[in-house]
C-alpha atoms as a PDB file:
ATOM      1  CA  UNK A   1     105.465 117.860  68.757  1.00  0.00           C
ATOM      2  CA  UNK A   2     103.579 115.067  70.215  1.00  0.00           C
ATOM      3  CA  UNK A   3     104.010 113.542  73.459  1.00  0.00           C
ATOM      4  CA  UNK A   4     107.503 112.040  74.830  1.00  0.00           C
ATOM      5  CA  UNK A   5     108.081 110.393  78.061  1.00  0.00           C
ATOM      6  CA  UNK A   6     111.717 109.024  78.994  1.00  0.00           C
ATOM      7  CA  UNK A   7     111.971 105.910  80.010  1.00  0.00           C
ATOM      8  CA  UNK A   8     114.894 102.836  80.356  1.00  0.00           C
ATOM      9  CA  UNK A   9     114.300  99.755  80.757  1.00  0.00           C
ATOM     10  CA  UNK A  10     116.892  96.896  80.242  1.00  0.00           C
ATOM     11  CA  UNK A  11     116.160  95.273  76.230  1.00  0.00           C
ATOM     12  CA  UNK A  12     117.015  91.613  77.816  1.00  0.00           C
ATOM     13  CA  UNK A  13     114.870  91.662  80.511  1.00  0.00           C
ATOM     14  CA  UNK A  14     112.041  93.138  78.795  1.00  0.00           C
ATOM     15  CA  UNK A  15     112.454  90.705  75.343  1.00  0.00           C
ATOM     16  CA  UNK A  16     112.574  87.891  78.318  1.00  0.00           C
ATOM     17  CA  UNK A  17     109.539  89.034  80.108  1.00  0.00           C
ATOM     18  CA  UNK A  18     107.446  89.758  76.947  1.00  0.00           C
ATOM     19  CA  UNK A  19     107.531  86.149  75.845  1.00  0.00           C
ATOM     20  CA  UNK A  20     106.738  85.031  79.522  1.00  0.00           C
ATOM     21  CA  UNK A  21     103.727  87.008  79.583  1.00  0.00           C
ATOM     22  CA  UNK A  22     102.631  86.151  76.055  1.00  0.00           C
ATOM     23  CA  UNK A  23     102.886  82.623  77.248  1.00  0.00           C
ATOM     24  CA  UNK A  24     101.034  83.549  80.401  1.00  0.00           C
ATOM     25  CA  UNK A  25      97.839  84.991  78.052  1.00  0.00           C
ATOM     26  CA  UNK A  26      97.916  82.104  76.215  1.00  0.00           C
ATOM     27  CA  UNK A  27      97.497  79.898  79.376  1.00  0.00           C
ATOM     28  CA  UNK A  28      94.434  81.386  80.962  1.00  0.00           C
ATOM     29  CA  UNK A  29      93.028  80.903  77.420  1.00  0.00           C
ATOM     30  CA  UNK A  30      93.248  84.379  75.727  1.00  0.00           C
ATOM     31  CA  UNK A  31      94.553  85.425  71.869  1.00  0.00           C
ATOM     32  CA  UNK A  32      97.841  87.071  73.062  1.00  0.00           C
ATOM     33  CA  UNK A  33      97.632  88.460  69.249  1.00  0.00           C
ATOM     34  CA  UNK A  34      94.364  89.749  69.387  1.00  0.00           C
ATOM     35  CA  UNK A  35      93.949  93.520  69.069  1.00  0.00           C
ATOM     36  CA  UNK A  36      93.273  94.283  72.936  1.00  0.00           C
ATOM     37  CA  UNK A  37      96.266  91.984  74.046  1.00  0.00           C
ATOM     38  CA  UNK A  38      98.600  92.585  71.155  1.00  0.00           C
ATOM     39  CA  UNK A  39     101.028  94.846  72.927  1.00  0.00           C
ATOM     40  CA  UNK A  40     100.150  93.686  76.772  1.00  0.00           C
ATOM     41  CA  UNK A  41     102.922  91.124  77.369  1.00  0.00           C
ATOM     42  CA  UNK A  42     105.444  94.887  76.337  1.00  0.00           C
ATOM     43  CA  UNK A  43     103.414  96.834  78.727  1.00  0.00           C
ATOM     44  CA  UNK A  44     103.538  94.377  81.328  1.00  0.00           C
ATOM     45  CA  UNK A  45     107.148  93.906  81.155  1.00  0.00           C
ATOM     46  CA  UNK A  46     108.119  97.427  81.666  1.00  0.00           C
ATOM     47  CA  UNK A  47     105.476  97.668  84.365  1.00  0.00           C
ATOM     48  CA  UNK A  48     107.231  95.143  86.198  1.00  0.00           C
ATOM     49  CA  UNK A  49     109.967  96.502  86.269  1.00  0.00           C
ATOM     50  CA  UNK A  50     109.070  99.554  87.193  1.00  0.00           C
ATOM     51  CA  UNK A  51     107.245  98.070  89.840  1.00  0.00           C
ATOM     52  CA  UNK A  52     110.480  96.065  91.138  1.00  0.00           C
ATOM     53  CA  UNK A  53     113.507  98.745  90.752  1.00  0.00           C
ATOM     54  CA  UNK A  54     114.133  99.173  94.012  1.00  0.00           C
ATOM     55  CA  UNK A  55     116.217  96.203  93.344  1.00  0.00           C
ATOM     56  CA  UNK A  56     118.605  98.598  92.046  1.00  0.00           C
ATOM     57  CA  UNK A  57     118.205 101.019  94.344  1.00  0.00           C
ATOM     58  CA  UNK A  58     120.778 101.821  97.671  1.00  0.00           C
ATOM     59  CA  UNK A  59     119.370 102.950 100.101  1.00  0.00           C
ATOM     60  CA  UNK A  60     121.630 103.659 102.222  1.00  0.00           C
ATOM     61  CA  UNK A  61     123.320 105.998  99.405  1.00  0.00           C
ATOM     62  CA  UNK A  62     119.840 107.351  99.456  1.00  0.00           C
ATOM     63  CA  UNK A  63     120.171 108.827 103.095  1.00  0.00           C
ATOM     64  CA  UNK A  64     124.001 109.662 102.979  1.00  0.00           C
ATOM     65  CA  UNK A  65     123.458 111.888 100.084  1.00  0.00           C
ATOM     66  CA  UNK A  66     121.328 114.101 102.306  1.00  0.00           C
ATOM     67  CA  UNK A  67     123.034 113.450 106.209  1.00  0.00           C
ATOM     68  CA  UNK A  68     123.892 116.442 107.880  1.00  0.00           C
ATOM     69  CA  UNK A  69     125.374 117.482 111.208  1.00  0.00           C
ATOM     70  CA  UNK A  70     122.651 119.449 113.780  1.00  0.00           C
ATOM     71  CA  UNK A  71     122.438 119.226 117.247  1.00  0.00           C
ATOM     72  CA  UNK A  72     118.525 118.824 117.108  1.00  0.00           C
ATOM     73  CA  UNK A  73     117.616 116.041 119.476  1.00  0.00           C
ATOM     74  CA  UNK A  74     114.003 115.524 119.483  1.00  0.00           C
ATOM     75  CA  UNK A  75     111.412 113.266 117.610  1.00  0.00           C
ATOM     76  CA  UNK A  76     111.268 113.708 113.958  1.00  0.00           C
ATOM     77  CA  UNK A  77     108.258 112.273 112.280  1.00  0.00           C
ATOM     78  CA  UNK A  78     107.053 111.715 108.439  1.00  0.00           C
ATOM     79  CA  UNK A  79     103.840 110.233 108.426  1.00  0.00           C
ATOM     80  CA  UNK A  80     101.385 108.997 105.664  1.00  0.00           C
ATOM     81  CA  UNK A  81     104.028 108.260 103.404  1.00  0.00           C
ATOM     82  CA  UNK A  82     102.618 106.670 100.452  1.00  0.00           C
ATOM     83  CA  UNK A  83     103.881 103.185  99.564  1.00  0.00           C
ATOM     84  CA  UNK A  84     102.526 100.597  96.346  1.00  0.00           C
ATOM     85  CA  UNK A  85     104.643  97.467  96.551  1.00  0.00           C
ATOM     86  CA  UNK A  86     104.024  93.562  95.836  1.00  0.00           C
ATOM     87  CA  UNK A  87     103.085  90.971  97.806  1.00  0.00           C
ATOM     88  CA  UNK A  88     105.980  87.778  96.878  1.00  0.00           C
ATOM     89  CA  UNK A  89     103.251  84.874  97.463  1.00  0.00           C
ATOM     90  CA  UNK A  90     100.675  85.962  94.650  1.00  0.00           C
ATOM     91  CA  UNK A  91     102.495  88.816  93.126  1.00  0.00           C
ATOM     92  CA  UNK A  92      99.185  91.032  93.788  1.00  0.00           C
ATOM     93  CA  UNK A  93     100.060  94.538  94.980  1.00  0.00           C
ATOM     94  CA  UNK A  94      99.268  95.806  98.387  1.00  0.00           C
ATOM     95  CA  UNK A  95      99.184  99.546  99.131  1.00  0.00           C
ATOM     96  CA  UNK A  96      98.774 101.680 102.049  1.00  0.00           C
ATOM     97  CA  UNK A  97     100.996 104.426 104.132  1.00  0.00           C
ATOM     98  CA  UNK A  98     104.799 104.170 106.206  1.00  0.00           C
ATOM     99  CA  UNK A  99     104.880 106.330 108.798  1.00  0.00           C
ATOM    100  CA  UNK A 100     108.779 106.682 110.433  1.00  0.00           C
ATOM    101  CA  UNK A 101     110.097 108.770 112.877  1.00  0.00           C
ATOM    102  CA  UNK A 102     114.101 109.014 114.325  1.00  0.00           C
ATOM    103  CA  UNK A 103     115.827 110.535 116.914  1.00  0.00           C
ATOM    104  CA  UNK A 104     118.491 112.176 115.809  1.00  0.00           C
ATOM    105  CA  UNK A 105     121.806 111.443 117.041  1.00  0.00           C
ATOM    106  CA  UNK A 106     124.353 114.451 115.297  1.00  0.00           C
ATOM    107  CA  UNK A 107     122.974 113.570 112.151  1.00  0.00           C
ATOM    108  CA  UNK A 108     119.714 114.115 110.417  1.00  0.00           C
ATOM    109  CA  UNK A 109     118.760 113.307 106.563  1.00  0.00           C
ATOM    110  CA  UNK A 110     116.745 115.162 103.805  1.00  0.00           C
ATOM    111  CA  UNK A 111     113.048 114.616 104.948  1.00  0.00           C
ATOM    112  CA  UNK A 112     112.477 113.743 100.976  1.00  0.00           C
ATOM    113  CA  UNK A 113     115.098 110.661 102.143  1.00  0.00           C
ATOM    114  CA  UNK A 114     112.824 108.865 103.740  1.00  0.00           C
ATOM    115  CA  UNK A 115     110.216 108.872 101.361  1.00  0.00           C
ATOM    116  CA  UNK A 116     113.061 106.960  98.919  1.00  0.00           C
ATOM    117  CA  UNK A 117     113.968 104.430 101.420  1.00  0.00           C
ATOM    118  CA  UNK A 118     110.280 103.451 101.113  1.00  0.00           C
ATOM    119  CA  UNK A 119     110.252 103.667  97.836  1.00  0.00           C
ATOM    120  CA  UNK A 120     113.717 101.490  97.699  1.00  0.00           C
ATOM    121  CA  UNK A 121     112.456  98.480  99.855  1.00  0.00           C
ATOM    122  CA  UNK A 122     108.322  98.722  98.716  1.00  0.00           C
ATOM    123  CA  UNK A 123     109.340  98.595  94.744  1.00  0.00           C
ATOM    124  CA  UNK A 124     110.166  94.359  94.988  1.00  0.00           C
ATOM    125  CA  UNK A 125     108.601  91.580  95.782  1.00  0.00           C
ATOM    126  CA  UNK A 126     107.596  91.918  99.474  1.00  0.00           C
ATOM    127  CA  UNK A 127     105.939  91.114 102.520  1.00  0.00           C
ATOM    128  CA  UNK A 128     104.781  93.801 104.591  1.00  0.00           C
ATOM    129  CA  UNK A 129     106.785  92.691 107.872  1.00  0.00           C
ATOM    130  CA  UNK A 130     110.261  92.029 105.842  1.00  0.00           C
ATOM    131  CA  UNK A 131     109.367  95.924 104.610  1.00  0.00           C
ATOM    132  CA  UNK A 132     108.814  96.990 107.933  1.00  0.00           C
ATOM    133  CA  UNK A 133     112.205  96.355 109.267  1.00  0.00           C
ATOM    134  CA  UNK A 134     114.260  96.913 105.867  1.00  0.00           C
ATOM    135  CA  UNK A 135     113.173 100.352 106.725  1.00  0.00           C
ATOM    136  CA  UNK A 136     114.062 100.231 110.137  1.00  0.00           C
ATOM    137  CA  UNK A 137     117.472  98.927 109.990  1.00  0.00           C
ATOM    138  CA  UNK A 138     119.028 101.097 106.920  1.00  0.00           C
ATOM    139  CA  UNK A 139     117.763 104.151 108.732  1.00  0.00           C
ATOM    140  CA  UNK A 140     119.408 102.777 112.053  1.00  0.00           C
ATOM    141  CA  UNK A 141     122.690 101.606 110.878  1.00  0.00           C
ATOM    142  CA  UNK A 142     123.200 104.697 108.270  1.00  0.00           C
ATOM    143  CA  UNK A 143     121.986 107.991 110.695  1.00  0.00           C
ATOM    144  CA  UNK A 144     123.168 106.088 114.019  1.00  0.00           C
ATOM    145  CA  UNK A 145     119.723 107.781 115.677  1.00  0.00           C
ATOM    146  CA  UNK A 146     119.262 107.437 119.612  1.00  0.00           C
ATOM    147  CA  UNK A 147     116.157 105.266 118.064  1.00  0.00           C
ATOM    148  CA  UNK A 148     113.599 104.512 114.888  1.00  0.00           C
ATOM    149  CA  UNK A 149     110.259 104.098 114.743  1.00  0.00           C
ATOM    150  CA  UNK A 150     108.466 102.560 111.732  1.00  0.00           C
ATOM    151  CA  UNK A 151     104.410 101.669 111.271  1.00  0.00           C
ATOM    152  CA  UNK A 152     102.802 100.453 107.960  1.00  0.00           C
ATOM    153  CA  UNK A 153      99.255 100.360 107.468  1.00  0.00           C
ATOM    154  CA  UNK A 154      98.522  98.772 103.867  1.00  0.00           C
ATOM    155  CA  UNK A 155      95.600  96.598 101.839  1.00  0.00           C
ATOM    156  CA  UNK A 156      96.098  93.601 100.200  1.00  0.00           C
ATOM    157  CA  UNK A 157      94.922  92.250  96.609  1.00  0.00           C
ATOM    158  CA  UNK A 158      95.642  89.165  97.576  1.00  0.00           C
ATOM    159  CA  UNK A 159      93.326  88.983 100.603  1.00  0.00           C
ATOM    160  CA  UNK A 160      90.513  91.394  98.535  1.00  0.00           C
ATOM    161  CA  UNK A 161      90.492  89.731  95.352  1.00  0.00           C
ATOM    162  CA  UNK A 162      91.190  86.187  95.889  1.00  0.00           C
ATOM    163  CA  UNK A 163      90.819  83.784  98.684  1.00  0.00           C
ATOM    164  CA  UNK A 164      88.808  85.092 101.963  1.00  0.00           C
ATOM    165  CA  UNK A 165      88.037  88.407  99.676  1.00  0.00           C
ATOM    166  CA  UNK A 166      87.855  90.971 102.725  1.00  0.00           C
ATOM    167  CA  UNK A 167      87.413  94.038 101.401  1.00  0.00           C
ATOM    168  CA  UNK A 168      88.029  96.217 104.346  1.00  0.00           C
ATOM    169  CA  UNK A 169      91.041  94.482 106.544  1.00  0.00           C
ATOM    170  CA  UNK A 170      94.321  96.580 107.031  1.00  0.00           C
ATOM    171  CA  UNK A 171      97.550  95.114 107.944  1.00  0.00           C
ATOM    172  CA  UNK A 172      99.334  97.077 110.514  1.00  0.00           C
ATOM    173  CA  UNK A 173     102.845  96.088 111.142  1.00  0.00           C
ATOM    174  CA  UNK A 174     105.664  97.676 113.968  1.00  0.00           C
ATOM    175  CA  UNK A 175     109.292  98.132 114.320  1.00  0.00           C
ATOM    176  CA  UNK A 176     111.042  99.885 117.151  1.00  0.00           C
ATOM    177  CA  UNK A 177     114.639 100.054 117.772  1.00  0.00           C
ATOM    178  CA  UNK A 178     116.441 102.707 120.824  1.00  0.00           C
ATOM    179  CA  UNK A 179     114.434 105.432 122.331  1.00  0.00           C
ATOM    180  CA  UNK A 180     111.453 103.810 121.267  1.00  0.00           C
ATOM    181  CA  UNK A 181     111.404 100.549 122.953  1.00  0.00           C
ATOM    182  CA  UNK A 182     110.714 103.141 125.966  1.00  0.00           C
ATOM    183  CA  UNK A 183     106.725 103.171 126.498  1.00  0.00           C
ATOM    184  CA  UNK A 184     107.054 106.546 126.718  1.00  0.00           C
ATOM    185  CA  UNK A 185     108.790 107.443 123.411  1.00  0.00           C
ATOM    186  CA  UNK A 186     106.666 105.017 121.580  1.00  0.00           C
ATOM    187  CA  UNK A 187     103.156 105.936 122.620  1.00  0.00           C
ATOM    188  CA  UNK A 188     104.310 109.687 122.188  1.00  0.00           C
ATOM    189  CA  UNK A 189     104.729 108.396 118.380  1.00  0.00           C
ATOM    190  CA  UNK A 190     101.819 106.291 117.766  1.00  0.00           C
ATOM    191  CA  UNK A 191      99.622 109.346 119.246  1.00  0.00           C
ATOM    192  CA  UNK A 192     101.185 111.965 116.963  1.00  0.00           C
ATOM    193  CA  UNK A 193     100.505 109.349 113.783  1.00  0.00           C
ATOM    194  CA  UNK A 194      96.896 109.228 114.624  1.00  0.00           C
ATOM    195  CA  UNK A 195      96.561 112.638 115.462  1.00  0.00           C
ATOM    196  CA  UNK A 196      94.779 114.999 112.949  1.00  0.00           C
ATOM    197  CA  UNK A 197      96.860 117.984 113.311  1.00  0.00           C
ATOM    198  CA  UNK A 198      95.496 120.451 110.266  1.00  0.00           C
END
């Protein structure tokens, strides 16, 4: 019995990708058939896409698989979701945490749900404010909330490894729709996302 992991990938895209990415070795001046490199241009192509599938994901299937009917009316709030997507203009990754709250409007969704639409929009090529409202609108056009608030708070490769190489600057991006263009309704959110309440 040794060790097994499942996993699909598509045979034309990843044929297709390995010989881009054995070209791509070659280019920077490495032996894409030396021992170390031998089977990177493979592993690359499945990690990409891995690291893009949200291409075929829907998310809006995503939340109607898990919409219910309840009267409950008041804020609800998943914060410090994780999120690892790429940036489109270097095709470095940037990281960081979604935090989204709704307000239901006869309908609420699986809190798991939300976490997926994240996952949906972060796995492709990005940029964090695009991300920022995909989130937004799926969740506002599919639930029909009174309102949707979305923050992102993420690090960038591209800005800590190349060019101005700032190690410690965090993009923080904002969508509102409904209840939450309110002052009221919003700052209630952004207090509860930076509140530490363990």
């Amino acid at each position: 019995m040794g060790y097994k992991k499942a996993e699909i990938y598509d045979d034309n895209i990843t044929s297709g990708l390995i010989a881009q990415y054995h070209e791509v070795i070659k280019l920077v001046g490495e032996d894409p058939d030396r021992e170390g490199l031998a089977k990177t241009p493979e592993r690359v192509a499945k990690a990409m896409q891995y690291l893009t599938q949200g291409y075929s994901m829907d998310a809006r299937e995503i939340l109607n698989s898990a919409k219910f009917e309840e009267a409950y009316s008041e804020m609800v709030l998943v914060k410090n979701i994780e999120l690892y997507s790429m940036c489109e203009h270097h095709m470095l990754p940037f990281f960081g945490k979604a935090h989204i709250a709704y307000i239901p409007n006869g309908y609420i969704t699986g809190l798991s749900k939300l976490a997926r639409v994240v996952d949906t929009f972060s796995r492709r090529l990005q940029v964090q404010e695009r991300l920022t409202h995909q989130i937004l609108d799926v969740i506002q056009d599919t639930l029909n909330p009174l309102g949707v608030g979305v923050v992102i708070e993420a690090q960038h490769l591209c800005m800590m490894m190349r060019g101005v190489s700032k190690q410690n600057s965090v993009t923080t991006t904002s969508a509102f729709s409904g209840q939450f263009m309110k002052n009221e309704t919003r700052s209630e959110f952004l207090k509860l996302i930076s509140a530490d309440l363990s």
